[in-house]
N, C-alpha and C. Protein backbone atom coordinates (compact mmCIF):
# COMPACT_ATOMS: atom_id res chain seq x y z
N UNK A 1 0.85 -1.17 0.00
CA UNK A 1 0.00 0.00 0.00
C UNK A 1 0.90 1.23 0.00
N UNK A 2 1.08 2.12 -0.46
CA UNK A 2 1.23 3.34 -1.51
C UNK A 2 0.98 4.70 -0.04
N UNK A 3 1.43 5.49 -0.01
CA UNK A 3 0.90 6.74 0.32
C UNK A 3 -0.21 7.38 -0.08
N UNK A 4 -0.15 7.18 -1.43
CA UNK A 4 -0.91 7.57 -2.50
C UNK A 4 -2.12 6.93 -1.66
N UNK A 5 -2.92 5.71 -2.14
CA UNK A 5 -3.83 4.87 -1.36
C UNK A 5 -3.75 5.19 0.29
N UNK A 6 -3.26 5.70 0.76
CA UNK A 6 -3.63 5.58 2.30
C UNK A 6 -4.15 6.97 2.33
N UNK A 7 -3.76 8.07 1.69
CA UNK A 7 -4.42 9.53 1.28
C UNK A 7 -5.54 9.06 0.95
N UNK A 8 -6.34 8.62 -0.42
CA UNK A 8 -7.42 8.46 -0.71
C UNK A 8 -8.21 7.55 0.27
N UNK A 9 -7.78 6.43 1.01
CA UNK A 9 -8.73 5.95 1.82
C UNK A 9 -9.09 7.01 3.21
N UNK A 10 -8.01 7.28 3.43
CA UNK A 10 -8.31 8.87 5.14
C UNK A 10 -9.60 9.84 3.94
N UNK A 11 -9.83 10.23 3.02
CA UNK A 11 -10.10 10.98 2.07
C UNK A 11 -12.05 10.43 2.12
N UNK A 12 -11.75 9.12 1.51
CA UNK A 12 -13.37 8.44 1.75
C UNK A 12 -13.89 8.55 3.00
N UNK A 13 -12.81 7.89 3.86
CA UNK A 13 -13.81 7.72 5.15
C UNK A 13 -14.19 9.15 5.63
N UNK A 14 -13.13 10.37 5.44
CA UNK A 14 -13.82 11.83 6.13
C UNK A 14 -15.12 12.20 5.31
N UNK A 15 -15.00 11.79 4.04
CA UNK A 15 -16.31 11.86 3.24
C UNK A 15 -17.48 11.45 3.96
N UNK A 16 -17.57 9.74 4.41
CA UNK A 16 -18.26 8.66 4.87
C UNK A 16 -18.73 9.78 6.14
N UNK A 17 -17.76 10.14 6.53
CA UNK A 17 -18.31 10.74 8.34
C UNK A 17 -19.27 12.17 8.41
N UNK A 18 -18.19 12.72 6.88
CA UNK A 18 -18.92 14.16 6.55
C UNK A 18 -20.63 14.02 6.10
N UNK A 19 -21.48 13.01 5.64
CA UNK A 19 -22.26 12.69 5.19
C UNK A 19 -23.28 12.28 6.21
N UNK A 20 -22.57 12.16 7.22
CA UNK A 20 -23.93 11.05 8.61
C UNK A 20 -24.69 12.17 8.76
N UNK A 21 -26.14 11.89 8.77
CA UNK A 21 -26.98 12.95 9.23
C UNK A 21 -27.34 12.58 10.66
N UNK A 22 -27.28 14.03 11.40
CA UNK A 22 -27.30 13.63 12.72
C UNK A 22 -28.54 13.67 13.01
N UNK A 23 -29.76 13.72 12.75
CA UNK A 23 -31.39 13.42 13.04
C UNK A 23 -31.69 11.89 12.52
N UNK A 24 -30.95 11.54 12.32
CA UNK A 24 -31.46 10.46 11.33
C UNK A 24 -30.86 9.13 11.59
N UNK A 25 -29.67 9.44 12.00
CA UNK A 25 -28.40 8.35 12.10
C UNK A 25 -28.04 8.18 13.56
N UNK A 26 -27.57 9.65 13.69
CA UNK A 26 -26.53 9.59 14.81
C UNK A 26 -27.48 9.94 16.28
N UNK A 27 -28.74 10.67 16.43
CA UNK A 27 -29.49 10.78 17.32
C UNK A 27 -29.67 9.72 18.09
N UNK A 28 -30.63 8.89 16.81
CA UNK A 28 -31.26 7.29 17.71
C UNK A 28 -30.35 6.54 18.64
N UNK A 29 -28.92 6.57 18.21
CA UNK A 29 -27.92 5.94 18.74
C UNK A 29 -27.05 7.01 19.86
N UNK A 30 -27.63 8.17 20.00
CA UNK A 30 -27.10 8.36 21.36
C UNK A 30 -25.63 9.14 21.11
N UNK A 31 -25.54 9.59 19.45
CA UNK A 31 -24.21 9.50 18.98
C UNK A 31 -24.44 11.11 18.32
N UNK A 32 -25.02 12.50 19.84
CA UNK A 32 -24.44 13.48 19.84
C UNK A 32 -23.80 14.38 20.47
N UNK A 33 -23.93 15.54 19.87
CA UNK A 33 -22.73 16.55 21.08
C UNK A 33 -23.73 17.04 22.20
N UNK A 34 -25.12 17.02 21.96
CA UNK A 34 -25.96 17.52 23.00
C UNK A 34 -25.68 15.84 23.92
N UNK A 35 -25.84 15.61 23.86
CA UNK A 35 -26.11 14.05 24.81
C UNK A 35 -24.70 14.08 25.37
N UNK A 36 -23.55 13.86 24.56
CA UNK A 36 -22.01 14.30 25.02
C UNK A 36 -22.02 15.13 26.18
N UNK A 37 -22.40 16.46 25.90
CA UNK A 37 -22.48 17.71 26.79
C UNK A 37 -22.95 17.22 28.40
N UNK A 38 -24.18 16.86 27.77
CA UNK A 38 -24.90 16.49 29.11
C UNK A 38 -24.16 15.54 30.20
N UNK A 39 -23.49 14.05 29.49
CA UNK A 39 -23.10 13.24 30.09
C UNK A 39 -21.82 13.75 30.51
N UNK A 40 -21.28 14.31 29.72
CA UNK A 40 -19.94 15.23 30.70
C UNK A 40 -18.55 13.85 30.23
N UNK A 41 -18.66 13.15 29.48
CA UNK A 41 -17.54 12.15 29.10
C UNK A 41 -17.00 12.48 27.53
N UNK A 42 -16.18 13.67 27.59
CA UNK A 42 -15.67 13.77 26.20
C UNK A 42 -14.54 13.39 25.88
N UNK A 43 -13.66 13.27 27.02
CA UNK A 43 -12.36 12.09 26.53
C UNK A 43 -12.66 10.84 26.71
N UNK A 44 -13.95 10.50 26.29
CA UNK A 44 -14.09 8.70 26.08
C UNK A 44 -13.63 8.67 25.21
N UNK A 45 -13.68 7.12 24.42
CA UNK A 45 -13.21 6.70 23.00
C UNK A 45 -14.71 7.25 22.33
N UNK A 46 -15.91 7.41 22.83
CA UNK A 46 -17.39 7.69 22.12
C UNK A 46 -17.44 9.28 21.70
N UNK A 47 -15.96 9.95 23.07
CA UNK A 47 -16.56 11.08 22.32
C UNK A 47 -15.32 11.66 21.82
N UNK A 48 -14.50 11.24 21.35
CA UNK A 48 -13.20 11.20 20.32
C UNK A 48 -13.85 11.09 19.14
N UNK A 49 -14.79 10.31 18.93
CA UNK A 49 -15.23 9.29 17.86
C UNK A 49 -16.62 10.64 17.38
N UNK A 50 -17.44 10.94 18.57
CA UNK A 50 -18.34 12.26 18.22
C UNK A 50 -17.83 13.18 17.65
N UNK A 51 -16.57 13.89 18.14
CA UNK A 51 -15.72 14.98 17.92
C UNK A 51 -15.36 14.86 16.35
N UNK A 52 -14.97 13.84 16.47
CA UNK A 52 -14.33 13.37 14.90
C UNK A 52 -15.28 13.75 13.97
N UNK A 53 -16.55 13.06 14.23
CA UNK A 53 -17.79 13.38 13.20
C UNK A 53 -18.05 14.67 13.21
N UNK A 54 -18.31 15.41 14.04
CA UNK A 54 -18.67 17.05 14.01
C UNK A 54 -17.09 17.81 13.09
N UNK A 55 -16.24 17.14 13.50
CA UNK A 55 -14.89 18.22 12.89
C UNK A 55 -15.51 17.97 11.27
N UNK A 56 -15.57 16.38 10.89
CA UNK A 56 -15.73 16.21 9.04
C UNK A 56 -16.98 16.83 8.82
N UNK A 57 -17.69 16.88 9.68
CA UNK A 57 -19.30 17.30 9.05
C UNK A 57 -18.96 19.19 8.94
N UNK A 58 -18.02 20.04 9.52
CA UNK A 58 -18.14 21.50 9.72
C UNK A 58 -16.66 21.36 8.97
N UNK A 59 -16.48 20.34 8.27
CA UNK A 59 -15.11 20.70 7.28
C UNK A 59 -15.40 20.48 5.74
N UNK A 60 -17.13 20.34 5.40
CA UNK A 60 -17.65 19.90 4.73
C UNK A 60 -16.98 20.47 3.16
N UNK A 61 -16.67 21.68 3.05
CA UNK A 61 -16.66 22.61 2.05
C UNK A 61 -14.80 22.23 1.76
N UNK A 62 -13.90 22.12 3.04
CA UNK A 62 -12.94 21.97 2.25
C UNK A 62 -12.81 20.72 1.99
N UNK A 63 -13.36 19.52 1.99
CA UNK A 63 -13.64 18.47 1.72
C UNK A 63 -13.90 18.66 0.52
N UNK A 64 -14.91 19.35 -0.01
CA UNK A 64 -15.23 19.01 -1.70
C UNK A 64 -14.32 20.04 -2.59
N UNK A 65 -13.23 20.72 -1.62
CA UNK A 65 -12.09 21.16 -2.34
C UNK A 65 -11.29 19.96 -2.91
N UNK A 66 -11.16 19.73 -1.39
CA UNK A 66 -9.98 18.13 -1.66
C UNK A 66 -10.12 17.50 -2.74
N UNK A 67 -12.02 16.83 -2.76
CA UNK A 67 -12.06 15.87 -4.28
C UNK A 67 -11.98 16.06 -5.15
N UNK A 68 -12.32 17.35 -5.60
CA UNK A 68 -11.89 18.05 -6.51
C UNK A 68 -10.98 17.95 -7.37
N UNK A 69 -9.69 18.51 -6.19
CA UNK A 69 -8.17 18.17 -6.48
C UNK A 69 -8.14 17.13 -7.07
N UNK A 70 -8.48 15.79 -6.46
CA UNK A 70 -7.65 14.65 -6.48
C UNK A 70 -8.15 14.13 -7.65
N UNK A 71 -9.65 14.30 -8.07
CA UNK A 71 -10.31 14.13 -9.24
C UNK A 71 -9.53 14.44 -10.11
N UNK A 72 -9.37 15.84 -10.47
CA UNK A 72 -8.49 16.73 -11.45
C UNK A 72 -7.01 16.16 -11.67
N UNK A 73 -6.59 15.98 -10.57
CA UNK A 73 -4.97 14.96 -10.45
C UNK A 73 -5.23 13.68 -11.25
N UNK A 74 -6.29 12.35 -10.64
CA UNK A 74 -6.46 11.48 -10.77
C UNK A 74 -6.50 11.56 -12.74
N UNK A 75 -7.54 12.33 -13.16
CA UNK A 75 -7.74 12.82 -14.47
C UNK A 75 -6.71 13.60 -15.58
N UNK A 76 -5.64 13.84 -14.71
CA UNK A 76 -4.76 14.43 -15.82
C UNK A 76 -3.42 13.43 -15.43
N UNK A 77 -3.06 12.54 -14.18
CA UNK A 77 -2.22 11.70 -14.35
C UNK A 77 -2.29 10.54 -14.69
N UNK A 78 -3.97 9.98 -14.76
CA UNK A 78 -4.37 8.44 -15.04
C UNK A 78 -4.20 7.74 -14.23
């Protein structure tokens, strides 16, 4: 495995995370920052893992810079 490939897979999954809707997905399961807040446990591994999702979901825009790029790369190097 390549650099190259370990970029594009970190790349999908912030996609994958940037995409969870939190009414829909992440509520039912107990998997937000209001519920976080409340319970007062944000250096768990649950809320590393929350944090994570809120950073890709409010990094949304330079995210579809990124694919962009890599599209445009992918497309002019083959």
């Amino acid at each position: 495995m390549g650099f190259w490939t370990l970029i594009k897979g970190l790349l999908l999954f912030a996609n994958a995370l940037a995409i969870l809707n939190e009414d829909r997905f992440l509520a039912p399961r107990g998997w937000t920052l209001v519920e976080l807040h409340q319970t007062g446990r944000k250096n768990s591994p649950k809320g590393q893992i929350i944090g994570l999702i809120h950073a890709c979901q409010y990094m949304r825009l330079p995210l579809m810079l990124i694919n962009t790029a890599v599209i445009v790369l992918k497309l002019v190097s083959g």
